[in-house]
PDB file of N, CA and C in Angstrom:
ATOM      1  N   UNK A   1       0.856  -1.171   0.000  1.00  0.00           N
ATOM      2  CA  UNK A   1       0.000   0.000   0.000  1.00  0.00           C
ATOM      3  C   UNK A   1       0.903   1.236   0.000  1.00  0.00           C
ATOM      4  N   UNK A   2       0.824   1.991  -0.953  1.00  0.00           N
ATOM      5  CA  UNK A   2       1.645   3.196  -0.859  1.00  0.00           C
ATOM      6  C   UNK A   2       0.756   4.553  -0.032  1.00  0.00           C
ATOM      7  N   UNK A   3       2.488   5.036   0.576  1.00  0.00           N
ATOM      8  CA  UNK A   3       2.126   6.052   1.384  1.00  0.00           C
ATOM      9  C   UNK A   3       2.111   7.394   0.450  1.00  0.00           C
ATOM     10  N   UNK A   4       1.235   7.893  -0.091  1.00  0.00           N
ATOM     11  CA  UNK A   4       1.437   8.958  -0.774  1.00  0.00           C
ATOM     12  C   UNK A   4       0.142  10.353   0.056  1.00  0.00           C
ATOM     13  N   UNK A   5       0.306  11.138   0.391  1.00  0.00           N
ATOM     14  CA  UNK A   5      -0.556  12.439   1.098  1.00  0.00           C
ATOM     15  C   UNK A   5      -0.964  12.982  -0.235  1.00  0.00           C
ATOM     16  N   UNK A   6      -0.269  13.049  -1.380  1.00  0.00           N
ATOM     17  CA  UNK A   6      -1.340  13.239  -2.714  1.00  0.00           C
ATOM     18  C   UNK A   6      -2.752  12.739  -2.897  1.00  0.00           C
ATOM     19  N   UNK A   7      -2.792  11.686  -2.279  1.00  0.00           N
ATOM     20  CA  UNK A   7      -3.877  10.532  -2.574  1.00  0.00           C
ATOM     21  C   UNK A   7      -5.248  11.089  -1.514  1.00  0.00           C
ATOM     22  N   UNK A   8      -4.985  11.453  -0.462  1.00  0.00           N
ATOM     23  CA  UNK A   8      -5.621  11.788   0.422  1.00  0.00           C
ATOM     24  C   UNK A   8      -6.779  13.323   0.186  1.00  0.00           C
ATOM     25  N   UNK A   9      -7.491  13.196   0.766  1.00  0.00           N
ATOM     26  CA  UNK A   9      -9.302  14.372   0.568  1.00  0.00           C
ATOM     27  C   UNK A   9      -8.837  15.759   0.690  1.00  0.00           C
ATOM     28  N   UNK A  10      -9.430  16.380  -0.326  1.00  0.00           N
ATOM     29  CA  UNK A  10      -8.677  17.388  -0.370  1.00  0.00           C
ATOM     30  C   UNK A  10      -8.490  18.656   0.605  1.00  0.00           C
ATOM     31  N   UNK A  11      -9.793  18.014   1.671  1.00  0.00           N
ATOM     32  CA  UNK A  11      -9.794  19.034   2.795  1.00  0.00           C
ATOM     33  C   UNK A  11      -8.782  18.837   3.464  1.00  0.00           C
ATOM     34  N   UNK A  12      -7.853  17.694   3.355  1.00  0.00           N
ATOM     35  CA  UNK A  12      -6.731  18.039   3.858  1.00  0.00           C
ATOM     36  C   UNK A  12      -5.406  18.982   3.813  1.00  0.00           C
ATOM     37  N   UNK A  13      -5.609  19.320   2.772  1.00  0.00           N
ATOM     38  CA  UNK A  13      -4.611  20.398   1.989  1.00  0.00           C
ATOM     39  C   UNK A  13      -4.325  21.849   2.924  1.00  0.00           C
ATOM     40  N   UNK A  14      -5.528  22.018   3.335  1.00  0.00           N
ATOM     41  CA  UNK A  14      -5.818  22.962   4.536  1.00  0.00           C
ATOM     42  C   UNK A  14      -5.461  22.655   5.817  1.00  0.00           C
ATOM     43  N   UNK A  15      -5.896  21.432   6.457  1.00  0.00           N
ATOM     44  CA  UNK A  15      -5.183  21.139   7.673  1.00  0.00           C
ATOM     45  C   UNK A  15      -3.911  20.973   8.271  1.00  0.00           C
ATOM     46  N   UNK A  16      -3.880  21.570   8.872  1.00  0.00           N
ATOM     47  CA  UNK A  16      -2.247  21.793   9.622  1.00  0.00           C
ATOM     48  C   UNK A  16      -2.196  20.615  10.824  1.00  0.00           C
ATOM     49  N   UNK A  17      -3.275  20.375  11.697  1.00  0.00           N
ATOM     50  CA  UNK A  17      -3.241  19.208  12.681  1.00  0.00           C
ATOM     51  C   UNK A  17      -3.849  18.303  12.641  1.00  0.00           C
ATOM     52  N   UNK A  18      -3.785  17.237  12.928  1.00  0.00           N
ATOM     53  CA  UNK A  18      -4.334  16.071  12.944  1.00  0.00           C
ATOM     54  C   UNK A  18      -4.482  15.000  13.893  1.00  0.00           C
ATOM     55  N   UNK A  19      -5.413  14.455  14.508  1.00  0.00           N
ATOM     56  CA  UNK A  19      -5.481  13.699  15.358  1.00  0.00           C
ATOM     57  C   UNK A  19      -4.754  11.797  14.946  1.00  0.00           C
ATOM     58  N   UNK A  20      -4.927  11.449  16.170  1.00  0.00           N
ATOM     59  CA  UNK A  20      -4.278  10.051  15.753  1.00  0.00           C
ATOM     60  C   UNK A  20      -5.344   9.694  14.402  1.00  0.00           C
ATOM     61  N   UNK A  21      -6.237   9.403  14.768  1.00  0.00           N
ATOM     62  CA  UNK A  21      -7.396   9.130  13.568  1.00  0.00           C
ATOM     63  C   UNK A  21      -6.908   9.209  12.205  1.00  0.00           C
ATOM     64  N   UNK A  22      -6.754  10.774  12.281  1.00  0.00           N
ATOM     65  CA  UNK A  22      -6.840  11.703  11.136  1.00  0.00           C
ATOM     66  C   UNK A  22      -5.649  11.461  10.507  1.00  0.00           C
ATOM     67  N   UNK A  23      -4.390  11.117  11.034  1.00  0.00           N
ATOM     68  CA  UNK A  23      -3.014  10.851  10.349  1.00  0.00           C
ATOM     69  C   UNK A  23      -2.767   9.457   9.958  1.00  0.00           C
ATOM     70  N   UNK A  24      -3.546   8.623  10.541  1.00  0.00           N
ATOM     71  CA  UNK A  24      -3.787   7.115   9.867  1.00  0.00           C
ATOM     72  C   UNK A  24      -4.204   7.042   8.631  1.00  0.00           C
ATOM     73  N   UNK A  25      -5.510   7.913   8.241  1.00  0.00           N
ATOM     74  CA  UNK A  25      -5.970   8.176   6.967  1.00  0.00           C
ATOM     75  C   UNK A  25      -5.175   8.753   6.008  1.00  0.00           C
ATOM     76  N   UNK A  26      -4.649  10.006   6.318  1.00  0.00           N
ATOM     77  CA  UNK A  26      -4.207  10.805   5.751  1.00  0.00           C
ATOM     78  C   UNK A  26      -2.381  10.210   5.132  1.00  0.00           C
ATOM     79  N   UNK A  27      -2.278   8.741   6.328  1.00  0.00           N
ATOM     80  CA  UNK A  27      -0.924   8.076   5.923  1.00  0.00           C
ATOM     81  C   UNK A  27      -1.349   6.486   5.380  1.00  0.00           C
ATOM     82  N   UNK A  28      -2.785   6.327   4.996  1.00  0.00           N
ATOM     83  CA  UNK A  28      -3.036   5.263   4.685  1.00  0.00           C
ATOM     84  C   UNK A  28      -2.744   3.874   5.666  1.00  0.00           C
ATOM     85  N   UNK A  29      -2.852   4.165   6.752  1.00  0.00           N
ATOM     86  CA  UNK A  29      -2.280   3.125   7.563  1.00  0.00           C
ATOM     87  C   UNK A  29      -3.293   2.772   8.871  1.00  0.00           C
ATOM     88  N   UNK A  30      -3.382   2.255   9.904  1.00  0.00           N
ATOM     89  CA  UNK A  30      -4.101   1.987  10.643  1.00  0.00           C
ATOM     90  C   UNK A  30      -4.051   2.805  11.953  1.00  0.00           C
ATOM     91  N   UNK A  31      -5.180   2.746  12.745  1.00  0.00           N
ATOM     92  CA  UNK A  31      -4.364   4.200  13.958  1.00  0.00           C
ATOM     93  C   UNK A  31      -3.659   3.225  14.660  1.00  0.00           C
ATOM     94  N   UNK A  32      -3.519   1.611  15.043  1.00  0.00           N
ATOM     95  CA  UNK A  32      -2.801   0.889  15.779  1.00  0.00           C
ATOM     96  C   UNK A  32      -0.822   1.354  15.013  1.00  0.00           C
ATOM     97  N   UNK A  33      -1.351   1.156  13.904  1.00  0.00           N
ATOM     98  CA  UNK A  33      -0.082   1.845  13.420  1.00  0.00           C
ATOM     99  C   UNK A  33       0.465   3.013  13.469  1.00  0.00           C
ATOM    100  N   UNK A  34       0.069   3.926  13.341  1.00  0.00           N
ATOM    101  CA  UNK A  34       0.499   5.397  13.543  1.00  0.00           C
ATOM    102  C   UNK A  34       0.466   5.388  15.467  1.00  0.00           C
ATOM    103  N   UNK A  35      -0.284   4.716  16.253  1.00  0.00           N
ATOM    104  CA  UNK A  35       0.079   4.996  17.276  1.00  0.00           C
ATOM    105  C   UNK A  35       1.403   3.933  18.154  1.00  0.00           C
ATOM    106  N   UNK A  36       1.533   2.683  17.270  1.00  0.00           N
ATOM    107  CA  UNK A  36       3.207   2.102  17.595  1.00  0.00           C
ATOM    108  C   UNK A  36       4.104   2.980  16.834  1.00  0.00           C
ATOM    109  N   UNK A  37       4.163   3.664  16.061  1.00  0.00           N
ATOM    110  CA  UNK A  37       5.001   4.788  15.232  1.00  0.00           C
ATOM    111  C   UNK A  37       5.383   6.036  16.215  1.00  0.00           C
ATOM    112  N   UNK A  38       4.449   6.711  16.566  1.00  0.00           N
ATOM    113  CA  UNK A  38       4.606   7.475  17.667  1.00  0.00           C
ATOM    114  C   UNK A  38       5.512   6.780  19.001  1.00  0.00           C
ATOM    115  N   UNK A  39       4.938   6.149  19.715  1.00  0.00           N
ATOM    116  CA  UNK A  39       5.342   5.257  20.557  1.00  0.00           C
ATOM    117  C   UNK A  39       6.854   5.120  20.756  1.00  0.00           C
ATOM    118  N   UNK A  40       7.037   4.623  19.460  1.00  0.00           N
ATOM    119  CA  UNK A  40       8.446   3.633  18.742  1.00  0.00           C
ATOM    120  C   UNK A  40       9.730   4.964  18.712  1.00  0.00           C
ATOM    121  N   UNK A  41       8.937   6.465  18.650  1.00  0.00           N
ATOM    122  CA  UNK A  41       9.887   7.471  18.378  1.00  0.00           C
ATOM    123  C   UNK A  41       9.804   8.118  16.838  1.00  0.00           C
ATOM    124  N   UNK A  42       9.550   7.125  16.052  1.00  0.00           N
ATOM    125  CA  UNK A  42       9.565   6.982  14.435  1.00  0.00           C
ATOM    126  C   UNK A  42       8.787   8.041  13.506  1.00  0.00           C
ATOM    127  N   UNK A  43       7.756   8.644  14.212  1.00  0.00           N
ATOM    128  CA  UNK A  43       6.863   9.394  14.143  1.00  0.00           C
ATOM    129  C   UNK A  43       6.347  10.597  14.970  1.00  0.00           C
ATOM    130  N   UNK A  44       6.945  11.723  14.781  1.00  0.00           N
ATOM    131  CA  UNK A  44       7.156  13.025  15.923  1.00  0.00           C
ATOM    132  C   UNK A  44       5.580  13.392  15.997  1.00  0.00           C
ATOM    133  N   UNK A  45       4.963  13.503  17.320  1.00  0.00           N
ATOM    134  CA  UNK A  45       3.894  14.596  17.565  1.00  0.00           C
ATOM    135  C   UNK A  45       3.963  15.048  18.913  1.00  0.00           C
ATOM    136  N   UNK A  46       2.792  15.672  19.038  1.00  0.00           N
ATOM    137  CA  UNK A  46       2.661  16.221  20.863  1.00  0.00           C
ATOM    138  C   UNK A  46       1.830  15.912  21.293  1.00  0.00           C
ATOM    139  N   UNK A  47       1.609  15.792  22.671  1.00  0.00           N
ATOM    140  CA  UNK A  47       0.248  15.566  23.177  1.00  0.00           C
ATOM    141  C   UNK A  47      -0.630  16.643  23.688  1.00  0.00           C
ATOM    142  N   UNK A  48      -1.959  16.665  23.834  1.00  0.00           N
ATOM    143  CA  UNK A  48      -2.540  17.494  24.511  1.00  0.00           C
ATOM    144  C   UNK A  48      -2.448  17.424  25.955  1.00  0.00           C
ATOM    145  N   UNK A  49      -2.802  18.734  26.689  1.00  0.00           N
ATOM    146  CA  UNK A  49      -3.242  18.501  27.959  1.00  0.00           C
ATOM    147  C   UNK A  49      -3.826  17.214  28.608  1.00  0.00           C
ATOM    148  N   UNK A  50      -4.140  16.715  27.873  1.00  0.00           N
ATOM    149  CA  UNK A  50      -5.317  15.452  27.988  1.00  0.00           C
ATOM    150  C   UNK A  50      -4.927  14.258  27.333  1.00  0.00           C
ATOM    151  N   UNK A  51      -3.715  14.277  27.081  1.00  0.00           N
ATOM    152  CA  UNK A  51      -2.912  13.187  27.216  1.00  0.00           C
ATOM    153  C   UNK A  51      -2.654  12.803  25.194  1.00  0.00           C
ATOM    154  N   UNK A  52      -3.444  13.260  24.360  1.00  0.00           N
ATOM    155  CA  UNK A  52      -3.649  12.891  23.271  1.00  0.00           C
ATOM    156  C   UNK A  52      -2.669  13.316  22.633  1.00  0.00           C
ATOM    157  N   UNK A  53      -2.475  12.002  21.308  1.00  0.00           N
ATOM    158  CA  UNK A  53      -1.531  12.430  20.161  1.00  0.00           C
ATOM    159  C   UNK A  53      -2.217  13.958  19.595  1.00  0.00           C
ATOM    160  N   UNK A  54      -1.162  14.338  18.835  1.00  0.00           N
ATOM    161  CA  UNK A  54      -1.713  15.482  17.694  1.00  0.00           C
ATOM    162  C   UNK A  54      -0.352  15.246  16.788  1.00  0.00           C
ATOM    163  N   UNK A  55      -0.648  15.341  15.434  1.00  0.00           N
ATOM    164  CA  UNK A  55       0.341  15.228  14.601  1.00  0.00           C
ATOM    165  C   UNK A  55       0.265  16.948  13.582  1.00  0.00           C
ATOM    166  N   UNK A  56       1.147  17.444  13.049  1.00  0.00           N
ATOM    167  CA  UNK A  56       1.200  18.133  12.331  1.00  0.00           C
ATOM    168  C   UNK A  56       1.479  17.679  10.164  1.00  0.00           C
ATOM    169  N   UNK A  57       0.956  18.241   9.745  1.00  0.00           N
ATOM    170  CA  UNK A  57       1.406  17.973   8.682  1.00  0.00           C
ATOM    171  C   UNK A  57       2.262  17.727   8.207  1.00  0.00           C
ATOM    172  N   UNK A  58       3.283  18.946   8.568  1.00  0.00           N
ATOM    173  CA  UNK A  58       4.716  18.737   7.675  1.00  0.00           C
ATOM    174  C   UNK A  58       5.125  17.519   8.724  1.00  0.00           C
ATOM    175  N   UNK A  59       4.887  17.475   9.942  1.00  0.00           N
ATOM    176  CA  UNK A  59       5.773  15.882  10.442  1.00  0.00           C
ATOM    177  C   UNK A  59       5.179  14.821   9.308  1.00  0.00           C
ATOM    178  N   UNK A  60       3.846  14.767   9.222  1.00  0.00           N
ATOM    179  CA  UNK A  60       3.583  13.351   8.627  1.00  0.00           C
ATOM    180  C   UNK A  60       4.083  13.455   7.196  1.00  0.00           C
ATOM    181  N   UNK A  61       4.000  14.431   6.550  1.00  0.00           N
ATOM    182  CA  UNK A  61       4.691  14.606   5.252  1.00  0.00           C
ATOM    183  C   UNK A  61       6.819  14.372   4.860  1.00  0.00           C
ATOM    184  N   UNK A  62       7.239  15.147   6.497  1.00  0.00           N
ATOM    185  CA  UNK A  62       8.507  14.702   6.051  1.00  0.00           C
ATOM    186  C   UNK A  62       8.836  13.225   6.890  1.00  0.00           C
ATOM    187  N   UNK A  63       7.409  12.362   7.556  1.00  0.00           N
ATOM    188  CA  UNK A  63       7.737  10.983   7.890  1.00  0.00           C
ATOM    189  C   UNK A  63       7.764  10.193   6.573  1.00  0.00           C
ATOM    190  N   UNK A  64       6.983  10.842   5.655  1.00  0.00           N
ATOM    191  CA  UNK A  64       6.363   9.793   4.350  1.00  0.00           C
ATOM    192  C   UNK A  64       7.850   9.719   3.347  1.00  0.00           C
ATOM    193  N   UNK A  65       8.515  11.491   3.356  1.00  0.00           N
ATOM    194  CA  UNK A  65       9.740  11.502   2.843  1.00  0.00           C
ATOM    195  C   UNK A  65      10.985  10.560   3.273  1.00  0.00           C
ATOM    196  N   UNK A  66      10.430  10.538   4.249  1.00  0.00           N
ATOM    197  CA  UNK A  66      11.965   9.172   4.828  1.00  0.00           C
ATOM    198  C   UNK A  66      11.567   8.250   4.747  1.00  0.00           C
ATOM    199  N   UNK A  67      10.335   7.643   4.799  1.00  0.00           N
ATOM    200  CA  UNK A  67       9.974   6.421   4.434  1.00  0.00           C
ATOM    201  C   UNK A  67      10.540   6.294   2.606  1.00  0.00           C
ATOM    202  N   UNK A  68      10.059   6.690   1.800  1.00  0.00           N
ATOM    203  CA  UNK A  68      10.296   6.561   0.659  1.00  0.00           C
ATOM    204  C   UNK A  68      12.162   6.795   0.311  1.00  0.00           C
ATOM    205  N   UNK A  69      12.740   7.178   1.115  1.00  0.00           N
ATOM    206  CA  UNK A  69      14.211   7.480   1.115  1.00  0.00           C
ATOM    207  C   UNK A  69      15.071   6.129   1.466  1.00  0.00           C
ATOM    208  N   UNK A  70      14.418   5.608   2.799  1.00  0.00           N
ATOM    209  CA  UNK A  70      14.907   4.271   3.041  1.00  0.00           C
ATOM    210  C   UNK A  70      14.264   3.080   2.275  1.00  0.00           C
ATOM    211  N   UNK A  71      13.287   3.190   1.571  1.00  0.00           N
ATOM    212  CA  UNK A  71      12.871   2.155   0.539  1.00  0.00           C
ATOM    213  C   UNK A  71      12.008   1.224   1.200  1.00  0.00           C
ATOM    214  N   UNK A  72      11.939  -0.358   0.633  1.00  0.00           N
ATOM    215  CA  UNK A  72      11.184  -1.224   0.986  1.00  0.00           C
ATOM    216  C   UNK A  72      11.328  -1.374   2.855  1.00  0.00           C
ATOM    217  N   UNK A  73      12.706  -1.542   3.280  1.00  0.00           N
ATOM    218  CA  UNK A  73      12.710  -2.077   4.692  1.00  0.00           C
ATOM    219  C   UNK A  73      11.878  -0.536   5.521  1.00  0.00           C
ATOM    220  N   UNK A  74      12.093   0.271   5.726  1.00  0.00           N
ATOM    221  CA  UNK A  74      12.002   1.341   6.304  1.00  0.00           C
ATOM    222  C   UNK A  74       9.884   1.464   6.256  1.00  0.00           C
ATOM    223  N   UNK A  75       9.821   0.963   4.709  1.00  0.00           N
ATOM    224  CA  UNK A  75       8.217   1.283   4.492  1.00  0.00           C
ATOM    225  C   UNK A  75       7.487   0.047   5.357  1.00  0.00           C
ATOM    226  N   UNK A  76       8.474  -1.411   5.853  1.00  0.00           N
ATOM    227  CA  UNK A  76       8.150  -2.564   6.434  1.00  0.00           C
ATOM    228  C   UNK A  76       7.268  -2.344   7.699  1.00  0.00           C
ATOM    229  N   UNK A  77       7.915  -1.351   8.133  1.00  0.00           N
ATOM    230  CA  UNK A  77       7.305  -1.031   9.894  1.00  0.00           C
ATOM    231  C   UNK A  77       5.804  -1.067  10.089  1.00  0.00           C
ATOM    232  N   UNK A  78       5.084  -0.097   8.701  1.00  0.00           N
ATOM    233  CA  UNK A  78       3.753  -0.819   8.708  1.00  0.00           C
ATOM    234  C   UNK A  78       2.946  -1.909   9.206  1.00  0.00           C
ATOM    235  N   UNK A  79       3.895  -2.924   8.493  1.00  0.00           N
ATOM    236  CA  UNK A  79       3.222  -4.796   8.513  1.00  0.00           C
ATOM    237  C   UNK A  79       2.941  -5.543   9.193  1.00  0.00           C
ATOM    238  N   UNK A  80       3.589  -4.827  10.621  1.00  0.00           N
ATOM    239  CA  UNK A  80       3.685  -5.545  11.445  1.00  0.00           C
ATOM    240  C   UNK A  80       2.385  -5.355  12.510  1.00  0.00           C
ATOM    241  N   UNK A  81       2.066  -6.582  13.418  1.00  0.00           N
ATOM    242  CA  UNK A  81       0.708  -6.673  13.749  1.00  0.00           C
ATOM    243  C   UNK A  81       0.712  -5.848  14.607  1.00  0.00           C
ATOM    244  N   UNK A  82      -0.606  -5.312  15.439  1.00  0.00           N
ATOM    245  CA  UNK A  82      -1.080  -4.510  16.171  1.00  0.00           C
ATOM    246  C   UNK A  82      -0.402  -5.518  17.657  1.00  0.00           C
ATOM    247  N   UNK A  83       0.155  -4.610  18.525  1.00  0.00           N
ATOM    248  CA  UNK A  83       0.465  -5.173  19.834  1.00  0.00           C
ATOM    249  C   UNK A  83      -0.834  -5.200  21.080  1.00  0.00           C
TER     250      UNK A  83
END
């Protein structure tokens, strides 16, 4: 499954933040995934007061750039099952 943010609704083009939810979609991936990504370090965001992810765009955009930089192994981290 390719990670491309081209692919993604165009109301995103406008959004600057994104919830765990919202960056799963927007990275084609699952929120179990984007939230072992976070977790793991692999994937920069902040939390709210209230304990929650928030991701920014350009993070998930220059995560997608290093994914595609390190190639097949790097894009692997995906595949792996939900803990």
């Amino acid at each position: 499954m390719p990670l491309m943010p081209a692919t993604a609704p165009a109301h995103h083009d406008r959004q600057l933040v994104f919830t765990s939810s919202q960056a799963a979609r927007y990275l084609g991936v699952s929120l179990a995934t984007i939230r072992r990504w976070a977790d793991a370090g692999h994937l920069s965001c902040y939390r709210t007061p209230g304990g929650q992810r928030r991701f920014s765009r350009d993070q998930l955009d220059t995560f997608i750039t290093s994914l595609h930089r390190s190639g097949p192994a790097g894009a692997s981290h995906h595949t792996s099952a939900a803990a």
